[in-house]
Protein backbone atom coordinates (compact mmCIF):
# COMPACT_ATOMS: atom_id res chain seq x y z
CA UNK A 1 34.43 -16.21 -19.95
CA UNK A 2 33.69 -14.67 -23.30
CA UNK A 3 32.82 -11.13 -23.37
CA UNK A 4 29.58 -10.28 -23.02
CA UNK A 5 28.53 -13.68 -21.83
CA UNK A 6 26.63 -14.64 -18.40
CA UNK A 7 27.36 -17.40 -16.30
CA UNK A 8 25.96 -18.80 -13.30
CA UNK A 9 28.04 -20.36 -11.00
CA UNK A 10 27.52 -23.68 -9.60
CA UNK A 11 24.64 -23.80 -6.23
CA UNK A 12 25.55 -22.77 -3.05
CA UNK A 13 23.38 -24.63 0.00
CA UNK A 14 22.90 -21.35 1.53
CA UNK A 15 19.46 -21.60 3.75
CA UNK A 16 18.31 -17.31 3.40
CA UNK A 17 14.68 -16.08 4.89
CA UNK A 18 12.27 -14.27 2.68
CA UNK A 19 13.40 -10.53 2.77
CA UNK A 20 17.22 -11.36 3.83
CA UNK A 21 19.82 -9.26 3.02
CA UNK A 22 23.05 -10.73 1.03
CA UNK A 23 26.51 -9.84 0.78
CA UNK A 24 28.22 -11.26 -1.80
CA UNK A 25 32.22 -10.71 -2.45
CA UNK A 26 34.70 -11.09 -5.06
CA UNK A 27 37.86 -11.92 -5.98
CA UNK A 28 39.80 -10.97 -9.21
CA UNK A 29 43.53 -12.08 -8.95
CA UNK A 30 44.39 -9.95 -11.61
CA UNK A 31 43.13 -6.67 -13.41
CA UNK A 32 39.61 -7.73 -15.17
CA UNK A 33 39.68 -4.73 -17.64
CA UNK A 34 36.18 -2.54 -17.98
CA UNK A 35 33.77 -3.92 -15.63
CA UNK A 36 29.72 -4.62 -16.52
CA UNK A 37 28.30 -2.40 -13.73
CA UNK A 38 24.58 -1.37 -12.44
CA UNK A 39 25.10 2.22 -12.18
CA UNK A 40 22.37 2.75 -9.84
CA UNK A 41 22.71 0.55 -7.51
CA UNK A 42 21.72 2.13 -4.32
CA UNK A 43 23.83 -0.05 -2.42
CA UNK A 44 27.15 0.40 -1.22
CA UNK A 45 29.64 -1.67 -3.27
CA UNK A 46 33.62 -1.54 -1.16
CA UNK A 47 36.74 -2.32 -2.83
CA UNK A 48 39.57 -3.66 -1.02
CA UNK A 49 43.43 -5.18 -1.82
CA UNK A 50 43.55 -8.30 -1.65
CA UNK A 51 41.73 -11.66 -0.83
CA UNK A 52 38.98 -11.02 1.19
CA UNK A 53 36.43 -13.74 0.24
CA UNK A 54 36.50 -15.24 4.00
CA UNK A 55 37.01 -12.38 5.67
CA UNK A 56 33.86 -10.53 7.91
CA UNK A 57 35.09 -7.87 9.25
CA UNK A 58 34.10 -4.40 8.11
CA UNK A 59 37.21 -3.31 8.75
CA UNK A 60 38.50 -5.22 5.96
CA UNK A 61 36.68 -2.88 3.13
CA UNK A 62 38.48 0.34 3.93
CA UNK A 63 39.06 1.70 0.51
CA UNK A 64 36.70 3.36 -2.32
CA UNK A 65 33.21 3.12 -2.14
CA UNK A 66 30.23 3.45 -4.74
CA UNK A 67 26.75 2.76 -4.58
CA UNK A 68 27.37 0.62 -8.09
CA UNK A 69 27.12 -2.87 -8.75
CA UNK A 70 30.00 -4.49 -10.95
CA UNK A 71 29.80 -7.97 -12.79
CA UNK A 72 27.17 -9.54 -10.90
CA UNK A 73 23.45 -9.76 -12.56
CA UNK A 74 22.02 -11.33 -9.95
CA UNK A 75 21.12 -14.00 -7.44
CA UNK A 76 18.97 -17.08 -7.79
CA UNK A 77 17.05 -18.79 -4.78
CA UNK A 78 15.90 -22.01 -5.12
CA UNK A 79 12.20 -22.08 -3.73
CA UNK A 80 10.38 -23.87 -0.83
CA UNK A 81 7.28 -25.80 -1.49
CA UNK A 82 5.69 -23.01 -1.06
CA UNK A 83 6.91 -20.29 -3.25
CA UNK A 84 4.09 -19.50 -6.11
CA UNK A 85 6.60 -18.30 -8.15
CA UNK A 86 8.30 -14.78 -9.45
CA UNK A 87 6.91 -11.14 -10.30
CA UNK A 88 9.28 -9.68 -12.87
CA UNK A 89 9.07 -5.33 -12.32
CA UNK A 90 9.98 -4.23 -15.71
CA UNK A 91 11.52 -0.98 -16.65
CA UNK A 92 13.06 2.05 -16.64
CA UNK A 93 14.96 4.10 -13.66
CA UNK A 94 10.89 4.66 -11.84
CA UNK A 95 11.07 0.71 -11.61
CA UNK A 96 14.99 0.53 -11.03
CA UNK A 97 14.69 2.82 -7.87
CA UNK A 98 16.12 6.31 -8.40
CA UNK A 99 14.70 8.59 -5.99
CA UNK A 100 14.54 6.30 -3.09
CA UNK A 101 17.04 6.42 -0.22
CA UNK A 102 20.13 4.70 -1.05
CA UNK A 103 21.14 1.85 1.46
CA UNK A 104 17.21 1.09 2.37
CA UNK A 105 15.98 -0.87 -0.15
CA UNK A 106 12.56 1.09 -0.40
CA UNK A 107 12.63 0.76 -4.74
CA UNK A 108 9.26 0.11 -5.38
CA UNK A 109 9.94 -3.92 -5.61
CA UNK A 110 11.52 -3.73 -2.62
CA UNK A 111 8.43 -2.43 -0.95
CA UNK A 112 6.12 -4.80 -3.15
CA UNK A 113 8.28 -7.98 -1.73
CA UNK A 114 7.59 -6.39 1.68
CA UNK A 115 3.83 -6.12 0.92
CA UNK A 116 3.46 -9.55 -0.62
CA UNK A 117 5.46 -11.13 2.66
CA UNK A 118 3.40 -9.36 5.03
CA UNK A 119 0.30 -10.37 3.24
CA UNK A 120 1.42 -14.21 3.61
CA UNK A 121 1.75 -14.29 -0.55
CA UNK A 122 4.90 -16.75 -1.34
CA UNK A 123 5.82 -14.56 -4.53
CA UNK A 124 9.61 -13.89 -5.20
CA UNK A 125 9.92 -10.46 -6.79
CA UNK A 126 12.71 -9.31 -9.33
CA UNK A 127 14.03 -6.05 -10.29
CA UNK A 128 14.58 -5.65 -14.02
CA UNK A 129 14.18 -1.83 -14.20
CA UNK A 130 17.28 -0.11 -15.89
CA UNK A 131 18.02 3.67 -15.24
CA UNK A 132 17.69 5.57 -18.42
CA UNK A 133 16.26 2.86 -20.71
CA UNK A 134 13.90 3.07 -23.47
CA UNK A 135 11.10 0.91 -25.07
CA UNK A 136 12.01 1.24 -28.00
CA UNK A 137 15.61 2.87 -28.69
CA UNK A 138 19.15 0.97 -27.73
CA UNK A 139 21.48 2.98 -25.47
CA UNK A 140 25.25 2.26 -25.09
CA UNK A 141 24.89 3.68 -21.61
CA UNK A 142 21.05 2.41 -20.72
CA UNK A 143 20.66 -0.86 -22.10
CA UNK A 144 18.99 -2.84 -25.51
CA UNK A 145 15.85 -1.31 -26.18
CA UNK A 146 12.46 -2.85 -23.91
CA UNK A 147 10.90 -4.47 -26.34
CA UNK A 148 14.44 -6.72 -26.94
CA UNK A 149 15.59 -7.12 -24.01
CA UNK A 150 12.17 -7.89 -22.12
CA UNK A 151 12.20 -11.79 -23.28
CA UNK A 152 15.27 -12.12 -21.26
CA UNK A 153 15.11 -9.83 -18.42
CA UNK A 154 12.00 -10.21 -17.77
CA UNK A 155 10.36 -13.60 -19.04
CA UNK A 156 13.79 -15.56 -18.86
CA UNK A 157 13.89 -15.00 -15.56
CA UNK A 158 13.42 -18.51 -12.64
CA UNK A 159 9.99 -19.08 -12.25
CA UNK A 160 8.63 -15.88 -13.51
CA UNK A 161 4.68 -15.79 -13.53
CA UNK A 162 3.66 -11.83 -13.43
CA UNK A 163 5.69 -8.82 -15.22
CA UNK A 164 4.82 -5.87 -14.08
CA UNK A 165 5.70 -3.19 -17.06
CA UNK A 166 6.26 0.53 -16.36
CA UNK A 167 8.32 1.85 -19.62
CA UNK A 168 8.00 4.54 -21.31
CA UNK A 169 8.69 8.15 -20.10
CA UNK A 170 12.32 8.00 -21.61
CA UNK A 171 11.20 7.37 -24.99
CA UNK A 172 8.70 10.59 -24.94
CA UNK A 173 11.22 12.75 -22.94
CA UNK A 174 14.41 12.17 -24.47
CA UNK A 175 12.93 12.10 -28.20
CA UNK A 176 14.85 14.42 -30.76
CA UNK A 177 17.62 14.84 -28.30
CA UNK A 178 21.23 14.16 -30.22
CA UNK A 179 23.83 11.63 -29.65
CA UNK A 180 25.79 12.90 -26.20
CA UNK A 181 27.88 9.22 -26.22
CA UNK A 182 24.58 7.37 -24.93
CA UNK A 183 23.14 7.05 -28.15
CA UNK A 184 20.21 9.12 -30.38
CA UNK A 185 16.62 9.92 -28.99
CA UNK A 186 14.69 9.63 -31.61
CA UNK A 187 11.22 11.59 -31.48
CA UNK A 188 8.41 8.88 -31.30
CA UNK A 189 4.26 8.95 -31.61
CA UNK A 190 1.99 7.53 -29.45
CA UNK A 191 1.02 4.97 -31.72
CA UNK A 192 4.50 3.56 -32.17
CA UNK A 193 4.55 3.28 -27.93
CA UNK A 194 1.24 1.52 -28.24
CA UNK A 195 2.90 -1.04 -30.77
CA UNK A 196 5.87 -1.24 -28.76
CA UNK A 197 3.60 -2.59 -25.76
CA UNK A 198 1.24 -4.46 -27.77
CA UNK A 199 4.68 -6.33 -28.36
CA UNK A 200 5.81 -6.96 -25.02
CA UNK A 201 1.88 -8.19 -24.30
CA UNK A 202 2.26 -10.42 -27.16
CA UNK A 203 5.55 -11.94 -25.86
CA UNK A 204 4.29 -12.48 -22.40
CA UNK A 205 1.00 -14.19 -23.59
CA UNK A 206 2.83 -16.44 -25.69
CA UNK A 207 5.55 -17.85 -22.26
CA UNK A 208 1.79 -17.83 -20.36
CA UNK A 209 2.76 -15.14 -18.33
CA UNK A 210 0.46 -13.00 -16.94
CA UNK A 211 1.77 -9.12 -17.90
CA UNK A 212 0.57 -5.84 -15.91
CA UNK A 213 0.68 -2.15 -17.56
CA UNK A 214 1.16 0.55 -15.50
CA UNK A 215 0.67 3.61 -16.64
CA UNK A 216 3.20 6.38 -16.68
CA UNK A 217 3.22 8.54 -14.13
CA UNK A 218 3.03 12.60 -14.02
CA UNK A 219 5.79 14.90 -15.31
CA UNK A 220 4.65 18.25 -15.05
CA UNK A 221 8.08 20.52 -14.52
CA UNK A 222 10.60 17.80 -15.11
CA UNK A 223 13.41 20.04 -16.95
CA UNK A 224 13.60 18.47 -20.54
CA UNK A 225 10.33 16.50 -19.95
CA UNK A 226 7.72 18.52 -19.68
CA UNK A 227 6.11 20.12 -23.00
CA UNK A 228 2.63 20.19 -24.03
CA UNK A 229 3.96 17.89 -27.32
CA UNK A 230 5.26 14.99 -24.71
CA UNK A 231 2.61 15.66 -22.52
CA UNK A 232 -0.01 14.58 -25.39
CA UNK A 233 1.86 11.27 -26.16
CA UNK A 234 2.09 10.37 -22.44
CA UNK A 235 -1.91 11.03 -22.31
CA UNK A 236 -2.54 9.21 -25.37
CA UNK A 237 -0.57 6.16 -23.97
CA UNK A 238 -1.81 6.02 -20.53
CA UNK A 239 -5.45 6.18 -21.93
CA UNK A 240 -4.64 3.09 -24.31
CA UNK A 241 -3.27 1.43 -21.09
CA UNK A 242 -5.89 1.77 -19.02
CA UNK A 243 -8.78 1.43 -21.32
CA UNK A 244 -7.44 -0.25 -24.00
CA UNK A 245 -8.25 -4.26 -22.25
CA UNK A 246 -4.67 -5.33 -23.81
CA UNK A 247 -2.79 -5.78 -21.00
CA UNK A 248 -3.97 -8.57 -18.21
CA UNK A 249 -4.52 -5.84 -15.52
CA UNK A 250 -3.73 -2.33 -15.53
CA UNK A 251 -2.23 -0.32 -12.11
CA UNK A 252 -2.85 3.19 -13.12
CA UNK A 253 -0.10 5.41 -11.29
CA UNK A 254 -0.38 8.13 -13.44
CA UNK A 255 -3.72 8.88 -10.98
CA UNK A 256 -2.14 7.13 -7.67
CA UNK A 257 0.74 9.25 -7.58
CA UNK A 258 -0.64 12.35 -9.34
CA UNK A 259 -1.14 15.99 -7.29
CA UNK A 260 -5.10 16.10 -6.42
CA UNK A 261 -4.80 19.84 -7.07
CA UNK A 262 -2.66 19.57 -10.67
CA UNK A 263 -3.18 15.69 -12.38
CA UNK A 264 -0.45 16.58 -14.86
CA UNK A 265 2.40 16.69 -11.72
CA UNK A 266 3.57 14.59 -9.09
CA UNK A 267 1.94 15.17 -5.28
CA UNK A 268 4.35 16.79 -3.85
CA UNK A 269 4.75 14.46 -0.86
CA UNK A 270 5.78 11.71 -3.70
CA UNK A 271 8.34 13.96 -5.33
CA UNK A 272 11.94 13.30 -5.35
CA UNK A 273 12.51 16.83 -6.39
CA UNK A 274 13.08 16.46 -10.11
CA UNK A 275 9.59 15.96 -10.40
CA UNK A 276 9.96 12.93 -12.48
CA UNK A 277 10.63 10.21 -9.81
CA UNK A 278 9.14 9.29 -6.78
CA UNK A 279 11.00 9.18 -3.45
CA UNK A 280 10.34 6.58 -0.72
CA UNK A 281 6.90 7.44 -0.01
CA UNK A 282 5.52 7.38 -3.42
CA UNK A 283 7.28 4.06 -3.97
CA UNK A 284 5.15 2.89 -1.16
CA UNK A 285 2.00 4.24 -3.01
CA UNK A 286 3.19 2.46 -6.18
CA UNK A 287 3.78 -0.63 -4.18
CA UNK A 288 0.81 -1.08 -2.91
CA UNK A 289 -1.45 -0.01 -5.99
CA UNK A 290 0.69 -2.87 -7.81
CA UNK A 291 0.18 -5.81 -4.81
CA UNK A 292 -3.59 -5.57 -5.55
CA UNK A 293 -3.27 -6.17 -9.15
CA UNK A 294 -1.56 -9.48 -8.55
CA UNK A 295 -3.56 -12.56 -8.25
């Protein structure tokens, strides 16, 4: 396998139920060298000696423990009949889940699958948020930039119909920062946000996919965040997302998940704490304000 490459592996007839959780194990027989990894994971990854592909005991996976993912990208399910196809959540670390309780699936796309199965909607729903990514800036440590990587995260995934796009907040937080090892932050404008949306609207419309902006939700008081210079460019954005008639439908968390009694922070029953992401209760919120967007 050549590095950097992807490969799927040939079908498995494995009958699963909507909302079913999978284990999947591996085998290396010898080292592998650095492994691809999803850092936040929020699900318990065990490492063990030896062959344990057949093994299902617990008490097999004694050793170290992360809440990491290593080599595997992902799973695809072959749909019934009656499977309308997939919702693509695209974005950064709001989207991948930090915040919510690790081990309890309650991401915000976790909750939206819930939502759209307990509404009797046959939609598949796939997580392509990254923790730390940008729009438009490449990160050694947090992925290609959005607007590259979006055609194949996002529209190259099985079946994908809606992508549901909540990007942005790392651009406007981390601009002017210098190169720690992840890569430079450069400072960026409102306009060149806009641009970098119009782009991923442009992409989606042209694969006939229907493509959702959500608007970026409250940062008041998140250290490094939070100046009245970012503060302007988030406005300015969120205003062009949700009045701008670009994107096919706009979900406009920057209000759902705002404080009633200061717009510019989180409520504080949504807060994680850093007041920048949302804990299991505001990914609930966000759930549901995105399940009524999609038709």
């Amino acid at each position: 396998m050549p590095v950097g490459a992807e490969l799927t592996s040939d079908p498995v007839r494995l009958p699963v139920r909507a909302l079913e959780a999978l284990t999947v194990t591996l085998y290396f027989a010898g080292p592998t060298g650095p492994a691809t990894f999803h850092q936040s994971g929020l699900t318990s990854t065990y490492r063990a000696t030896g062959d344990h592909r057949f093994d299902h005991r617990a008490a097999a996976f004694t050793g170290e423990t992360s809440q990491s993912w290593y080599h595997l990208a992902g799973v695809d399910v072959a749909g019934s009949p009656r499977t309308r196809g997939t919702v693509v959540t695209f974005g950064d670390s709001q989207t991948d889940g930090y915040g919510s309780t690790p081990d309890a699936d309650n991401r915000y796309p976790d909750q939206l699958a819930e939502q759209l199965v307990g509404a009797g909607r046959p939609l598949a729903v796939a997580n392509a948020g990254i923790g730390g990514n940008k729009l438009l800036a490449d990160s050694t440590c947090y992925g290609e930039r959005g607007v590259t990587r979006f055609r194949r995260d996002a529209l190259g995934q099985p079946g994908v119909r809606v992508a549901v796009v909540l990007i942005g907040i790392n651009d406007i937080g981390g601009g002017g920062y210098p190169d720690f090892g992840c890569g430079a932050s450069p400072v960026v404008t409102a306009g060149q946000l806009i641009d970098g949306h119009r782009a991923l609207i442009r992409a989606a419309r042209a694969e006939r996919v229907t493509v959702i902006g959500v608007t970026i939700p409250p940062m008041k008081n998140a250290i490094g965040y939070d100046t009245a210079s970012n503060e302007k460019i988030r406005d300015e954005v969120n205003r062009w997302i949700r009045d701008g008639g670009e994107y096919d439908a706009v979900v406009d968390l920057d209000r759902v998940l705002a404080d009633p009694a200061d717009p510019d922070a989180l409520r504080p029953a949504y807060d994680h704490g850093d007041h920048l992401h949302f804990n299991d209760a505001g990914a609930t919120a966000a759930a549901a304000a995105v399940a009524a967007r999609i038709r």
